[in-house]
Protein backbone atom coordinates (compact mmCIF):
# COMPACT_ATOMS: atom_id res chain seq x y z
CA UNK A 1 101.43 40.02 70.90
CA UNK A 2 101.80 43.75 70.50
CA UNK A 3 99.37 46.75 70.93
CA UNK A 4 100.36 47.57 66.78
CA UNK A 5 99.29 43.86 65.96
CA UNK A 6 95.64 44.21 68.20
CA UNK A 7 94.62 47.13 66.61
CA UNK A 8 95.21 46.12 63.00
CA UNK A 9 93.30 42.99 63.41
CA UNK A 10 90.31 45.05 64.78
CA UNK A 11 90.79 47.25 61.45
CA UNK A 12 90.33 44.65 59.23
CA UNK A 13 87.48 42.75 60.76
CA UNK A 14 85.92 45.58 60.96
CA UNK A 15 86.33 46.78 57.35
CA UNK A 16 83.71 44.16 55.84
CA UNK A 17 80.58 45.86 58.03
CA UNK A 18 81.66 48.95 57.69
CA UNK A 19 81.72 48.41 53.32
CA UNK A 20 78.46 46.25 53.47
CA UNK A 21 76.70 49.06 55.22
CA UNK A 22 77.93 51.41 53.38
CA UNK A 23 77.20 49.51 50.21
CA UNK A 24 73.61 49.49 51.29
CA UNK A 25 73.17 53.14 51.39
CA UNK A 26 74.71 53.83 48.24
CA UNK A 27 72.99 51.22 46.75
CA UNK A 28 69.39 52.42 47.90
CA UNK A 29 70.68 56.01 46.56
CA UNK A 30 71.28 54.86 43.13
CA UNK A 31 67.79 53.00 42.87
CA UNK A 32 65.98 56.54 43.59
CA UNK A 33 67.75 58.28 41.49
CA UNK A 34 66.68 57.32 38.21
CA UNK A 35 63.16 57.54 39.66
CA UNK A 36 63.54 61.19 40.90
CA UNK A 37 65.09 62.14 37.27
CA UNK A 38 61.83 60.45 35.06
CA UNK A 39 59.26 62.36 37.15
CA UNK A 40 57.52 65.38 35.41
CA UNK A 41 54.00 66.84 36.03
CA UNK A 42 51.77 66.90 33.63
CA UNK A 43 50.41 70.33 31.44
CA UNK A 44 48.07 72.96 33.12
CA UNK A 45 46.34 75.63 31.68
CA UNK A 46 45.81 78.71 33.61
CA UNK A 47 44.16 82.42 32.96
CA UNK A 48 44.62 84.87 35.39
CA UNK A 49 41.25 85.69 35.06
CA UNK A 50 38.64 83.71 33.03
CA UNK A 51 35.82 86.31 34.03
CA UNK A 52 36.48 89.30 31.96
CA UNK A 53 33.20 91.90 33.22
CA UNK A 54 32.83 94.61 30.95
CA UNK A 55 30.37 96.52 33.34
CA UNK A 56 27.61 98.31 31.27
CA UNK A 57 27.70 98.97 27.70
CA UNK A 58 25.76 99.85 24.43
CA UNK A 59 23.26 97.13 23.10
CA UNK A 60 24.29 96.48 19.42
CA UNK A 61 28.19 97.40 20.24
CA UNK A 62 30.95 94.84 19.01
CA UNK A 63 33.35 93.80 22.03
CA UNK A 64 36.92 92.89 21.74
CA UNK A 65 39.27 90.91 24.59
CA UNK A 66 42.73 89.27 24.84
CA UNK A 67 42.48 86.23 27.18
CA UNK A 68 46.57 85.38 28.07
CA UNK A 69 46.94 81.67 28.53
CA UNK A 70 49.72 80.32 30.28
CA UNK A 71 51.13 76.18 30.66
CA UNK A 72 52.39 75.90 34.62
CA UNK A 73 52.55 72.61 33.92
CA UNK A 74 55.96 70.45 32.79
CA UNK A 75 54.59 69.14 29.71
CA UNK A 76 53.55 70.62 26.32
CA UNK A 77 50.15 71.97 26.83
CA UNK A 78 47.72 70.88 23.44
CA UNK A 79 44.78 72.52 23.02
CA UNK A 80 42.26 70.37 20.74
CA UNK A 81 39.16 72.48 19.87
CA UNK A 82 37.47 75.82 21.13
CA UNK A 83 33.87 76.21 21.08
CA UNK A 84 31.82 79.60 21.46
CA UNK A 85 28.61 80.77 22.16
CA UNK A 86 25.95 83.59 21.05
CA UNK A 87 28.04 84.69 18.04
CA UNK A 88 31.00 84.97 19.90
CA UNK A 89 34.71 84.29 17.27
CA UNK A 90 37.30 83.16 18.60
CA UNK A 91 41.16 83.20 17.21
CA UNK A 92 43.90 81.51 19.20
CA UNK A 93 47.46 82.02 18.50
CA UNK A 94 48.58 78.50 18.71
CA UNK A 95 47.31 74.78 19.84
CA UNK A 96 50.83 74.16 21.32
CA UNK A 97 52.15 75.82 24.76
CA UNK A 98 55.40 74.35 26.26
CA UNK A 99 55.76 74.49 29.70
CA UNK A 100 55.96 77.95 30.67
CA UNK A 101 54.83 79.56 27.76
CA UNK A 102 51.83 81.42 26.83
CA UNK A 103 49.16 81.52 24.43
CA UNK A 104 46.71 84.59 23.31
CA UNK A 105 42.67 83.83 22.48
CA UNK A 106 40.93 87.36 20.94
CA UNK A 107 37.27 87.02 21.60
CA UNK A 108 35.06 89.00 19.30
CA UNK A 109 31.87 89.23 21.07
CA UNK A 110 28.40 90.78 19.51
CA UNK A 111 26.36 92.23 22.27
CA UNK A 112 22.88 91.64 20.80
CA UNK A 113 19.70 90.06 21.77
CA UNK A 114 17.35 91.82 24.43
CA UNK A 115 18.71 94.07 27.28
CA UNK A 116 20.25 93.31 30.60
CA UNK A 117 22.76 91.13 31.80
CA UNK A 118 24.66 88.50 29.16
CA UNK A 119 26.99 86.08 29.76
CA UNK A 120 29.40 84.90 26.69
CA UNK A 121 31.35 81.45 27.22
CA UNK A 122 33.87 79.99 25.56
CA UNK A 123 35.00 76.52 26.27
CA UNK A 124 38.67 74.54 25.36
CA UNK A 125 39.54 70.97 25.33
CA UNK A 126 43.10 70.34 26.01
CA UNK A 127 45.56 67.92 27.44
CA UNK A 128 45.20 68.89 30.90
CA UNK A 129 44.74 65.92 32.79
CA UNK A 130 43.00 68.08 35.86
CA UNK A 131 40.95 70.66 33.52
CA UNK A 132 40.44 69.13 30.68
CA UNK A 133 37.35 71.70 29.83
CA UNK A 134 38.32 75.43 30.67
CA UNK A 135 35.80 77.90 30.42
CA UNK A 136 36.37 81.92 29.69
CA UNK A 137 33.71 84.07 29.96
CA UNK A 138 32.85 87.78 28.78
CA UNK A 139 29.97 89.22 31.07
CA UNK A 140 28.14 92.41 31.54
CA UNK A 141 25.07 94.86 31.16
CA UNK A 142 23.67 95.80 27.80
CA UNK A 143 21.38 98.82 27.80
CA UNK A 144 20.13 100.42 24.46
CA UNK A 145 22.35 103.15 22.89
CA UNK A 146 20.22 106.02 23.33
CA UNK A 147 16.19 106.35 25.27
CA UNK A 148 13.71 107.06 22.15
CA UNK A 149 10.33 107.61 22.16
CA UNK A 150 8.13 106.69 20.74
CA UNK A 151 10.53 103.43 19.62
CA UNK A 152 8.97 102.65 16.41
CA UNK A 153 7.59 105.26 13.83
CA UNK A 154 3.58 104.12 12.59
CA UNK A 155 1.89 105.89 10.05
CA UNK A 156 -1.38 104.56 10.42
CA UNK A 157 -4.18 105.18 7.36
CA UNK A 158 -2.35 107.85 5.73
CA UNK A 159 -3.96 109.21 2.44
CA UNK A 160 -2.05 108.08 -0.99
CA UNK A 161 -1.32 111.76 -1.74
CA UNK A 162 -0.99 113.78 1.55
CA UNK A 163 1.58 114.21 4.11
CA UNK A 164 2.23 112.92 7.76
CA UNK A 165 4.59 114.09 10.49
CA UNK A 166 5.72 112.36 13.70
CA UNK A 167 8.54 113.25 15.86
CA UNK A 168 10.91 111.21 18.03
CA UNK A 169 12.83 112.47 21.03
CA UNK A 170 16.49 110.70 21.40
CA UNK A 171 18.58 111.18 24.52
CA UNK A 172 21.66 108.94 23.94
CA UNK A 173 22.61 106.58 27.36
CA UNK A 174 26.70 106.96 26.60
CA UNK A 175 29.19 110.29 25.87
CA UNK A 176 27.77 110.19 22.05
CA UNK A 177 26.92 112.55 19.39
CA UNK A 178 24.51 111.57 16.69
CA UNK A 179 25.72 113.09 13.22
CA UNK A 180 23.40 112.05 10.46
CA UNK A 181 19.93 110.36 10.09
CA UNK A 182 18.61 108.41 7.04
CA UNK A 183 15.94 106.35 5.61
CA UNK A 184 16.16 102.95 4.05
CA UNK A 185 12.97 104.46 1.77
CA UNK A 186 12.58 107.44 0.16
CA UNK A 187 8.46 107.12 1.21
CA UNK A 188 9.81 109.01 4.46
CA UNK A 189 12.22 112.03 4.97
CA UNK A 190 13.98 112.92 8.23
CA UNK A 191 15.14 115.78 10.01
CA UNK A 192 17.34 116.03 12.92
CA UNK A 193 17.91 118.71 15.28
CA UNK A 194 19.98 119.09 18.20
CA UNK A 195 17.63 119.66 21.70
CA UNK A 196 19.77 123.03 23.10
CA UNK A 197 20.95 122.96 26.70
CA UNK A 198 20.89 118.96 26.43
CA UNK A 199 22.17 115.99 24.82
CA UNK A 200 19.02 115.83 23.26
CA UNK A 201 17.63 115.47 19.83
CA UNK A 202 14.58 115.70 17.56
CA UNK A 203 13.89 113.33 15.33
CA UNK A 204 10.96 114.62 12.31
CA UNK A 205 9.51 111.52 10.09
CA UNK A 206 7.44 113.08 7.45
CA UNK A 207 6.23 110.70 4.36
CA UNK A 208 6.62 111.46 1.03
CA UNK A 209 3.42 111.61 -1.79
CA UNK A 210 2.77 109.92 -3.86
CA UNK A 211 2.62 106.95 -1.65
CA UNK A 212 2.10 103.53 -3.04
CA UNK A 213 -1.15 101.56 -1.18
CA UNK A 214 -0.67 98.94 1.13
CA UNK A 215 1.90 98.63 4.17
CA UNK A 216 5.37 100.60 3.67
CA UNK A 217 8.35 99.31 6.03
CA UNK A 218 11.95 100.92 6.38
CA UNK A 219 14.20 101.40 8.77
CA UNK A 220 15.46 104.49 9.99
CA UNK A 221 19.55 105.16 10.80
CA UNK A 222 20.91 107.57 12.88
CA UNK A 223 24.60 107.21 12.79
CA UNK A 224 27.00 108.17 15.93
CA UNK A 225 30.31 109.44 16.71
CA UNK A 226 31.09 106.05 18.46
CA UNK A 227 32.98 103.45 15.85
CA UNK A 228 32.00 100.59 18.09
CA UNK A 229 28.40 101.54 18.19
CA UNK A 230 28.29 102.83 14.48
CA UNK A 231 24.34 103.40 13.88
CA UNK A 232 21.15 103.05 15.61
CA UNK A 233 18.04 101.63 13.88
CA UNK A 234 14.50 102.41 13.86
CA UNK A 235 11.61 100.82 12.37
CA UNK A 236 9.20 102.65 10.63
CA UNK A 237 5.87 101.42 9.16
CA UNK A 238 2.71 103.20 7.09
CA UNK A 239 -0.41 101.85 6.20
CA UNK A 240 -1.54 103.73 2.79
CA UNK A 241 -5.12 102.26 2.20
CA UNK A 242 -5.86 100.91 -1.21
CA UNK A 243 -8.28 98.81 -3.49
CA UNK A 244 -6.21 95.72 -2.43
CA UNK A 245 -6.25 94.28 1.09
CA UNK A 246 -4.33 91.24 2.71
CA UNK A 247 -6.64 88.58 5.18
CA UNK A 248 -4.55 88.76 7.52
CA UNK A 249 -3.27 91.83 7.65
CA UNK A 250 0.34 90.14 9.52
CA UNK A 251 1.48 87.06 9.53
CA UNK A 252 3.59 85.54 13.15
CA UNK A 253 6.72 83.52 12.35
CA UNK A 254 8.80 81.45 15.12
CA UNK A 255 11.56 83.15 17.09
CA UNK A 256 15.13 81.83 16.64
CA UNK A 257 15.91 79.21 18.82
CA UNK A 258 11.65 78.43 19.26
CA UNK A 259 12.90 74.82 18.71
CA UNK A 260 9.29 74.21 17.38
CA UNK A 261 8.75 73.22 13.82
CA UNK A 262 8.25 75.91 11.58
CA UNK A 263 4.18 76.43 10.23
CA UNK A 264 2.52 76.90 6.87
CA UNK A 265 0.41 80.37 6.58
CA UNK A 266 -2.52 80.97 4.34
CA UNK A 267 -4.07 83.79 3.22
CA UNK A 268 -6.07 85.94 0.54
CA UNK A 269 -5.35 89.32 -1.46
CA UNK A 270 -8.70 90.68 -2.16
CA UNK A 271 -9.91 93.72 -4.22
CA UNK A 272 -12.41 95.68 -2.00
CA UNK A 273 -14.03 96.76 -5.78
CA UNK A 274 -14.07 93.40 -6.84
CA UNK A 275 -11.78 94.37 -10.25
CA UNK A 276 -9.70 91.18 -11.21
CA UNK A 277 -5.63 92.28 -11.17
CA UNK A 278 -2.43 90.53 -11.34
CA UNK A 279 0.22 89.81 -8.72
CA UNK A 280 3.49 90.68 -10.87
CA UNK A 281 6.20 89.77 -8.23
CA UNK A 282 6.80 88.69 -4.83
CA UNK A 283 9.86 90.22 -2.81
CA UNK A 284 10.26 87.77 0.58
CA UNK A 285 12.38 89.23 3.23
CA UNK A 286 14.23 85.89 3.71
CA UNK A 287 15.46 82.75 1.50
CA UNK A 288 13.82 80.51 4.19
CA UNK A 289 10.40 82.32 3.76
CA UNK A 290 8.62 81.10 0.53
CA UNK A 291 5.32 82.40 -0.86
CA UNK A 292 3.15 80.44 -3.49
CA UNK A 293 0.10 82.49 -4.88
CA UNK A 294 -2.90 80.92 -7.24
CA UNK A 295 -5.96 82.99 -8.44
CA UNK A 296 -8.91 81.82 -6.74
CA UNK A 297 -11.61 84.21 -8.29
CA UNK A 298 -12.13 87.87 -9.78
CA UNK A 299 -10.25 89.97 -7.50
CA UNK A 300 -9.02 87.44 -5.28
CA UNK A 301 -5.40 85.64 -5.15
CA UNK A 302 -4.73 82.88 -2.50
CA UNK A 303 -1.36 83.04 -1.11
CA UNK A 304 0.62 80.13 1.06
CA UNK A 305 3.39 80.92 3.19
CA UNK A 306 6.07 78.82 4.19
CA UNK A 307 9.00 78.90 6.68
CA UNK A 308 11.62 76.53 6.35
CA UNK A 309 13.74 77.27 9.07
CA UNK A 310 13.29 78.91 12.81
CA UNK A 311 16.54 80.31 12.70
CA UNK A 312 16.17 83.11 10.25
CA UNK A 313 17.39 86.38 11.34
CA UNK A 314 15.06 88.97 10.36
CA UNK A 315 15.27 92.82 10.74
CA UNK A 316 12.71 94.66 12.50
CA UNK A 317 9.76 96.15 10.06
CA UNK A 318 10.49 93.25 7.89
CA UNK A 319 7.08 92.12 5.47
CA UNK A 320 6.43 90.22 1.92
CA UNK A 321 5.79 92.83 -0.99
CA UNK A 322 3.19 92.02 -3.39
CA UNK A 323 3.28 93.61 -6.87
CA UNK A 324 0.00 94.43 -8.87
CA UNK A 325 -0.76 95.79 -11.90
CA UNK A 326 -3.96 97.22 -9.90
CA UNK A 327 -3.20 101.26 -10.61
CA UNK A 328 0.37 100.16 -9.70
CA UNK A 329 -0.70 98.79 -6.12
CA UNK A 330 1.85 97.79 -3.98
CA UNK A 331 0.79 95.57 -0.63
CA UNK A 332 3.02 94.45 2.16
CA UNK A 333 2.16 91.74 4.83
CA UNK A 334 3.95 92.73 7.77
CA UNK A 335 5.76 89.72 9.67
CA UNK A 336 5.88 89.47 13.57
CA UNK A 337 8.41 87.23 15.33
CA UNK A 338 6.48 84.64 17.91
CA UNK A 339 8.12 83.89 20.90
């Protein structure tokens, strides 16, 4: 036998190994591979940062942020439903986000309530298997516009047909100028003055005769320089005594959010003469505040008061006018809100 003859026998029995083995490999290659290609994560919502801090600004100011959402995910990010808090509105551009893409959410945010530190949420439901509740916030310090004192104007007693005076000092908290004041009612006229050297003013209340009898409410406006802080407000109250009287005088009311049912408020308008009159209308400050009246007696009307809701939003100042034909009496029951 010949060397040429040996070596191609050991060719070809090798050749079967060699293919099975390499059959093998190629074969567990080609199982994977269909694997590796169906594979895809999931969506996932991201924002670079869900904490926007405003630091401090006015109480009463309207605030305005972008939130940019992004999918780093590999499927189509979906988001369901957005919920806010406190007042907060919301507008997103679109519920659908392919993978890589982005989505804006404005945030409108009213900074009102009582000063200090608030914290404004708002909370989306999407498809994201690992978040699906994501949570932006809007956070800072509220502080009123501007320091005045005193901080609500009272006119206590003052004669039907003479004049009163009180002043107000204003030093604003921000870089603001105040350019106008106003009342809501012409009972009181203001003056303002600028404070020289500072960024000071002078605020002069001074009521108007003839004044009608009872308790007079109004707010007072001084508008700013500032379009996201617009105007400030200040109450302002007189007590003009009269024939007629209220028993009580005020009347409490539940706060918003109280959670506790709302209460039924009675009362009497009385003639300190004893002269029978007429109650000719009743102005309430609120659709959820209704008042029932029934004469009881010469001179006397028995009134019932009844809140239907806790939720009411109610100014500051705010009261029920009574009506008379009493010498053209006017009487207002002042309305405090009960924490």
């Amino acid at each position: 036998m010949s060397a040429t003859a040996g070596c191609q026998r050991r060719r070809r029995s090798g050749s079967p190994v060699a293919l099975a083995n390499l059959g093998a490999v190629l074969g567990i290659l080609v199982a994977r591979i269909p694997l590796c290609a169906a594979w895809s994560p999931g969506p996932a919502i991201e924002c670079g940062r869900t904490n926007y801090n405003v630091g401090t600004v006015p109480l009463g100011m309207v605030l305005r942020h972008r939130f940019v959402l992004r999918n780093i995910g590999g499927g189509t990010l979906i988001i369901f439903s957005s919920t806010a808090c406190c007042g907060t509105a919301v507008q997103l551009s679109t519920n659908f986000v392919a993978p890589g893409g982005s989505a804006s959410l404005d945030a409108r945010v009213g900074v009102t309530g009582p000063a200090g530190r608030f914290d404004r949420w708002v909370s989306l439901a999407s498809n994201d298997p690992k978040r699906p509740r994501y949570v932006l916030r809007v956070t800072g310090r509220a502080i009123p516009p501007a320091q005045i004192n005193p901080s609500i104007v009272f006119f206590e007693d003052v004669q039907r047909n003479s004049k009163a005076e009180r002043e107000l000092n204003i030093r604003p908290n921000f870089p603001l100028a105040i350019t106008n004041a106003g009342s809501s009612q012409a009972e009181f006229q203001v003056a303002l003055r600028r404070l020289p050297g500072t960024n000071g003013y002078r605020l002069s209340v001074t009521t108007a005769p003839p004044l009608p009898t009872g308790i007079i409410s109004g707010q007072l406006a001084l508008w700013t320089d500032d379009p996201l802080i617009g105007k400030i407000s200040i109450a302002v109250l007189a007590s003009v005594p009269g024939d007629l009287y209220a028993t009580p005088s005020r009347i409490g009311l539940l706060a918003p959010g109280s959670g506790r049912r709302a209460l039924t408020y009675r009362g009497e308008i009385c003639s300190r003469s004893g002269h029978p009159f007429n109650v000719l209308r009743v102005a309430s400050p609120s659709p959820d505040i209704r008042v029932s009246l029934a004469a009881s007696g010469p001179g006397v009307w028995d009134f019932k008061v009844c809140a239907s809701g806790t939720n009411m939003a109610l100014p500051p100042g705010a009261s029920i006018r009574f009506e008379t034909d009493r010498n053209g009496e006017r009487l207002e029951l002042p309305i405090d809100v009960v924490k």
